[in-house]
PDB file of N, CA and C in Angstrom:
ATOM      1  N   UNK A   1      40.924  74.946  52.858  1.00  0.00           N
ATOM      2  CA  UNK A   1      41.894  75.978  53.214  1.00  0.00           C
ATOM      3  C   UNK A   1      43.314  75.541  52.864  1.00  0.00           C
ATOM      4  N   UNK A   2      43.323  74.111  52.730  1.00  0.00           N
ATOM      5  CA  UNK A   2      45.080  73.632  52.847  1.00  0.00           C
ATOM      6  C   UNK A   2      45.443  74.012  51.412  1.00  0.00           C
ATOM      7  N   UNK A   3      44.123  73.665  50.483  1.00  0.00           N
ATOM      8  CA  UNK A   3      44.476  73.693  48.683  1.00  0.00           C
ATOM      9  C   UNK A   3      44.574  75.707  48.732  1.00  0.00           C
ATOM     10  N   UNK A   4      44.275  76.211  49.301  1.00  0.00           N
ATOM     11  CA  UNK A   4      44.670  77.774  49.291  1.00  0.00           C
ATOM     12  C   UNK A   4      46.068  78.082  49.586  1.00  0.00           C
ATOM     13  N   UNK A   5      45.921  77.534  50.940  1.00  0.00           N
ATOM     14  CA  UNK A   5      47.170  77.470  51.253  1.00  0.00           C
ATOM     15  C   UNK A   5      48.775  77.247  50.424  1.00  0.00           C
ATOM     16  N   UNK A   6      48.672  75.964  49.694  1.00  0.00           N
ATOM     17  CA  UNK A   6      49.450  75.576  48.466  1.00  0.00           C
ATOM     18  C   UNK A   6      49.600  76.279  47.651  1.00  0.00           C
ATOM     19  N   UNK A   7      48.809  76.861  47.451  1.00  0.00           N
ATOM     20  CA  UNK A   7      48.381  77.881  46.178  1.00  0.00           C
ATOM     21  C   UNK A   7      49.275  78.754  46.468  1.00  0.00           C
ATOM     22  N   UNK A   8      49.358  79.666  47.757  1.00  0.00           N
ATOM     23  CA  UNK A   8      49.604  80.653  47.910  1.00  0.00           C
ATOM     24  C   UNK A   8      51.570  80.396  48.384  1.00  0.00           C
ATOM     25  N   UNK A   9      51.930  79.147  48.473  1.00  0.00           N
ATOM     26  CA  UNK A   9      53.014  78.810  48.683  1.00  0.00           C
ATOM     27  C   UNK A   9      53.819  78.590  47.539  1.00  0.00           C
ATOM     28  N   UNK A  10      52.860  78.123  46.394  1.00  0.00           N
ATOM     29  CA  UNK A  10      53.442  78.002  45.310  1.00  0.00           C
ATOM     30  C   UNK A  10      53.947  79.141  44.639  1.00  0.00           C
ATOM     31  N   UNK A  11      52.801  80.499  44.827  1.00  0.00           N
ATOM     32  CA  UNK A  11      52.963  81.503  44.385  1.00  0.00           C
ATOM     33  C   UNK A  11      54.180  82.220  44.502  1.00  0.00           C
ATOM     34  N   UNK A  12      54.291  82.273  46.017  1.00  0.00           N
ATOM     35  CA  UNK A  12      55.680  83.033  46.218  1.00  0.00           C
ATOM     36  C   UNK A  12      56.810  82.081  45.449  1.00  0.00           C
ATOM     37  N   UNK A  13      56.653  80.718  46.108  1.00  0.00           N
ATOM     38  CA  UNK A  13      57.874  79.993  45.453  1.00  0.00           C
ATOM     39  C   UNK A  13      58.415  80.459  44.008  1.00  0.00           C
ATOM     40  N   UNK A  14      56.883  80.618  43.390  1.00  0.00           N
ATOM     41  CA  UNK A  14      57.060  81.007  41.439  1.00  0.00           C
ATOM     42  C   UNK A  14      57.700  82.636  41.673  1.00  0.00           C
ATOM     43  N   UNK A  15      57.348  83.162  42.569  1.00  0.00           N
ATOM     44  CA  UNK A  15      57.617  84.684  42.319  1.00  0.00           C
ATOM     45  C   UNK A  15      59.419  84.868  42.531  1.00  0.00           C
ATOM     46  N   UNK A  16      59.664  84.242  44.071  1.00  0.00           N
ATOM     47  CA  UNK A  16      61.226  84.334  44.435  1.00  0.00           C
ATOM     48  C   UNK A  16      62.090  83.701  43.252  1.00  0.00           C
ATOM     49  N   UNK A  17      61.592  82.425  42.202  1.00  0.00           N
ATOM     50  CA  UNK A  17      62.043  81.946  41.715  1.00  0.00           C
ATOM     51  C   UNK A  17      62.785  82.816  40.537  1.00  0.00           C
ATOM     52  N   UNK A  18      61.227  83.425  39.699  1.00  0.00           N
ATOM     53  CA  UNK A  18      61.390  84.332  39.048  1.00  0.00           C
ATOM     54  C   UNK A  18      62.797  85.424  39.289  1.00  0.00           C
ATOM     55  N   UNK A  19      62.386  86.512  40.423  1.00  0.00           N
ATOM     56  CA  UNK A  19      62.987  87.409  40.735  1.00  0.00           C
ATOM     57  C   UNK A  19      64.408  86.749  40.922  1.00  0.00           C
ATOM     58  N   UNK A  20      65.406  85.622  41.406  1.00  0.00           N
ATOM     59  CA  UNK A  20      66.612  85.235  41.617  1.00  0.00           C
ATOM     60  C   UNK A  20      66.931  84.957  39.935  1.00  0.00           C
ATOM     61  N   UNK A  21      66.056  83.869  39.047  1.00  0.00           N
ATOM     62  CA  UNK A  21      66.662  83.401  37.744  1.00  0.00           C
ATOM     63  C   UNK A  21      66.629  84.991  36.556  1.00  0.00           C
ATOM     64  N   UNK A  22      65.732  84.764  36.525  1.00  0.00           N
ATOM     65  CA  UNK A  22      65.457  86.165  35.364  1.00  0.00           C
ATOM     66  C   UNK A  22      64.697  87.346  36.280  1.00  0.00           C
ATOM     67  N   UNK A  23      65.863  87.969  36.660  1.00  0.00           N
ATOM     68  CA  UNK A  23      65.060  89.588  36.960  1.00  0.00           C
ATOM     69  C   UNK A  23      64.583  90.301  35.952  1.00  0.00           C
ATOM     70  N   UNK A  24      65.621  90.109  34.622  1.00  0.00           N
ATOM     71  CA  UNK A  24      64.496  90.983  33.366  1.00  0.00           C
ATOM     72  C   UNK A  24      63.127  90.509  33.052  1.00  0.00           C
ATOM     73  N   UNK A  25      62.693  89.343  33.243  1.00  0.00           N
ATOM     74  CA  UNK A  25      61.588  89.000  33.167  1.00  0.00           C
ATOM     75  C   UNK A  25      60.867  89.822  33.651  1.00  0.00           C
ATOM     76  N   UNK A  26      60.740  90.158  34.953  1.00  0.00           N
ATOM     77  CA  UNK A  26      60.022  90.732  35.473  1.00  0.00           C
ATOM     78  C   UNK A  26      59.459  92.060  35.155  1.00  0.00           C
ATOM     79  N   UNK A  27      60.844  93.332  34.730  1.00  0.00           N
ATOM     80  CA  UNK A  27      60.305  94.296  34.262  1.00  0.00           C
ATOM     81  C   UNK A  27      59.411  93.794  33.050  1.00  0.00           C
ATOM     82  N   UNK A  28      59.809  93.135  31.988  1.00  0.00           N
ATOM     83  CA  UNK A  28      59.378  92.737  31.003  1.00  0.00           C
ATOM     84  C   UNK A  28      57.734  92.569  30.843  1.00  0.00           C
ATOM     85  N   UNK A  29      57.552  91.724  31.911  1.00  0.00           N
ATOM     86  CA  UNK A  29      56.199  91.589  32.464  1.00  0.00           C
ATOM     87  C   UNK A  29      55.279  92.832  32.622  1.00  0.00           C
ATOM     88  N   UNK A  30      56.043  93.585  33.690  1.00  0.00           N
ATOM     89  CA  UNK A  30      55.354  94.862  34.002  1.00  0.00           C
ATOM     90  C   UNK A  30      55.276  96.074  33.183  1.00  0.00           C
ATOM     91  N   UNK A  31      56.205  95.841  32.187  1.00  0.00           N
ATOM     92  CA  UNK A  31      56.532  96.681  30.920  1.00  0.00           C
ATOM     93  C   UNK A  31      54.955  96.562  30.031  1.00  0.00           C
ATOM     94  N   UNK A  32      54.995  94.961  29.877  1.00  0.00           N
ATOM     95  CA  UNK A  32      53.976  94.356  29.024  1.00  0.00           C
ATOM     96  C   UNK A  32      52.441  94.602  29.592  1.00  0.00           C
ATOM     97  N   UNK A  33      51.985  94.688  30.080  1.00  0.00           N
ATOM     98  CA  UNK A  33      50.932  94.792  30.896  1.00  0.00           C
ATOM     99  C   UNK A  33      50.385  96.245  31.201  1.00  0.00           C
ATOM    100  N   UNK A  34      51.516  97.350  30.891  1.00  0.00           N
ATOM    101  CA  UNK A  34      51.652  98.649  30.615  1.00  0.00           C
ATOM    102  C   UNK A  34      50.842  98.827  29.886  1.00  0.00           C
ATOM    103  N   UNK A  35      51.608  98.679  28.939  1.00  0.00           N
ATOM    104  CA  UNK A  35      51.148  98.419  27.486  1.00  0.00           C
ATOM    105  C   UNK A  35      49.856  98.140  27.331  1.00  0.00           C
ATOM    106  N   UNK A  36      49.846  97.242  27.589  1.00  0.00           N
ATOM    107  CA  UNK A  36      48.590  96.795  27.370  1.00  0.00           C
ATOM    108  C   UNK A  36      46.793  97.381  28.281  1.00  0.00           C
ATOM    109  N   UNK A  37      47.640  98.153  29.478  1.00  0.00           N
ATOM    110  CA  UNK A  37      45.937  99.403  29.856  1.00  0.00           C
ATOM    111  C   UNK A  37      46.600 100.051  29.251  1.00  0.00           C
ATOM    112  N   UNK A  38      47.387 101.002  28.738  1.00  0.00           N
ATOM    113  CA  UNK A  38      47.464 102.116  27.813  1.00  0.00           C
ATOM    114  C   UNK A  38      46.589 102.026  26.514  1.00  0.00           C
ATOM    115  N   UNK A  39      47.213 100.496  26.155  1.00  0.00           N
ATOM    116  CA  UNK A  39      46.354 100.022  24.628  1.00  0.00           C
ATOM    117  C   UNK A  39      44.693 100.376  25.251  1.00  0.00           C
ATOM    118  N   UNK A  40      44.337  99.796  26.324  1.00  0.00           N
ATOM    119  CA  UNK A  40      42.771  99.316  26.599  1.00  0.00           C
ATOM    120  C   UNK A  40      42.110 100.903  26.344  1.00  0.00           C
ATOM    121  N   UNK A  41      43.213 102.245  27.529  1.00  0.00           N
ATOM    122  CA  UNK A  41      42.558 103.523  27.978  1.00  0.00           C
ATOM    123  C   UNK A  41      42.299 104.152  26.379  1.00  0.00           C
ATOM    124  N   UNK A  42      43.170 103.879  25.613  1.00  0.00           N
ATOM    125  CA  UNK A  42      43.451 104.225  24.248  1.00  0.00           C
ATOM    126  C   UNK A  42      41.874 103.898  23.253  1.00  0.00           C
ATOM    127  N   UNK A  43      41.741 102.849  23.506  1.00  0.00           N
ATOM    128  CA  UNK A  43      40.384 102.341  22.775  1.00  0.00           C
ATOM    129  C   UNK A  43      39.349 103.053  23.407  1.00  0.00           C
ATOM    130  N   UNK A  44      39.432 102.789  24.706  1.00  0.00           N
ATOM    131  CA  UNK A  44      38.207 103.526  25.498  1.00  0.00           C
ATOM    132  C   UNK A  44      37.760 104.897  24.747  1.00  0.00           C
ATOM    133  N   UNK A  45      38.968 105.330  24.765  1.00  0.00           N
ATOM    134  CA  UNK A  45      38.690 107.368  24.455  1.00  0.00           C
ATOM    135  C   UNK A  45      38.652 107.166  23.222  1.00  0.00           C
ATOM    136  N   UNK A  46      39.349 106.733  22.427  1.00  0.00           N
ATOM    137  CA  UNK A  46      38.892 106.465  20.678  1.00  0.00           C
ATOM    138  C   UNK A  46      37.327 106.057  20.223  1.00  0.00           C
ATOM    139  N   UNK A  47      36.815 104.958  21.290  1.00  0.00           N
ATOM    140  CA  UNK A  47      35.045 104.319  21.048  1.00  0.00           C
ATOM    141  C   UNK A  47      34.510 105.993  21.325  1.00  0.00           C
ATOM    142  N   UNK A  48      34.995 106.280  22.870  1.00  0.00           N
ATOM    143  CA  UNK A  48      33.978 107.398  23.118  1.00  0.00           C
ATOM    144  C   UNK A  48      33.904 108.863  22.834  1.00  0.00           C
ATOM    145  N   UNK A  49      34.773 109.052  22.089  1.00  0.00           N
ATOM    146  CA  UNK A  49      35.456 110.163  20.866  1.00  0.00           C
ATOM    147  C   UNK A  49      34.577 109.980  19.347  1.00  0.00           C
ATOM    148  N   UNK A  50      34.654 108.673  18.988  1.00  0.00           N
ATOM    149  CA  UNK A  50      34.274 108.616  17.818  1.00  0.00           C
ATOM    150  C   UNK A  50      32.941 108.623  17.156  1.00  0.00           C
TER     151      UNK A  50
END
């Protein structure tokens, strides 16, 4: 439980870190990842279209 624990301490640590140094990162991230199920929904209906 303690190695979870860490884990999950580290996480935020990485997240607050993030959000104070580079806030554009972040959209950037969520921008990217957009993208990328749009790309996935995109293939989906193209395989099952075609």
């Amino acid at each position: 439980m303690s190695e979870q624990t860490t884990f999950m301490q580290w996480r935020e640590r990485a997240k607050s870190e993030i959000r104070q140094e580079h806030p554009q990162l972040r959209w950037l991230l969520l921008t990217a990842g957009a993208v990328v199920v749009l790309a996935i929904l995109v293939g989906v209906v193209v395989l099952l279209l075609g």
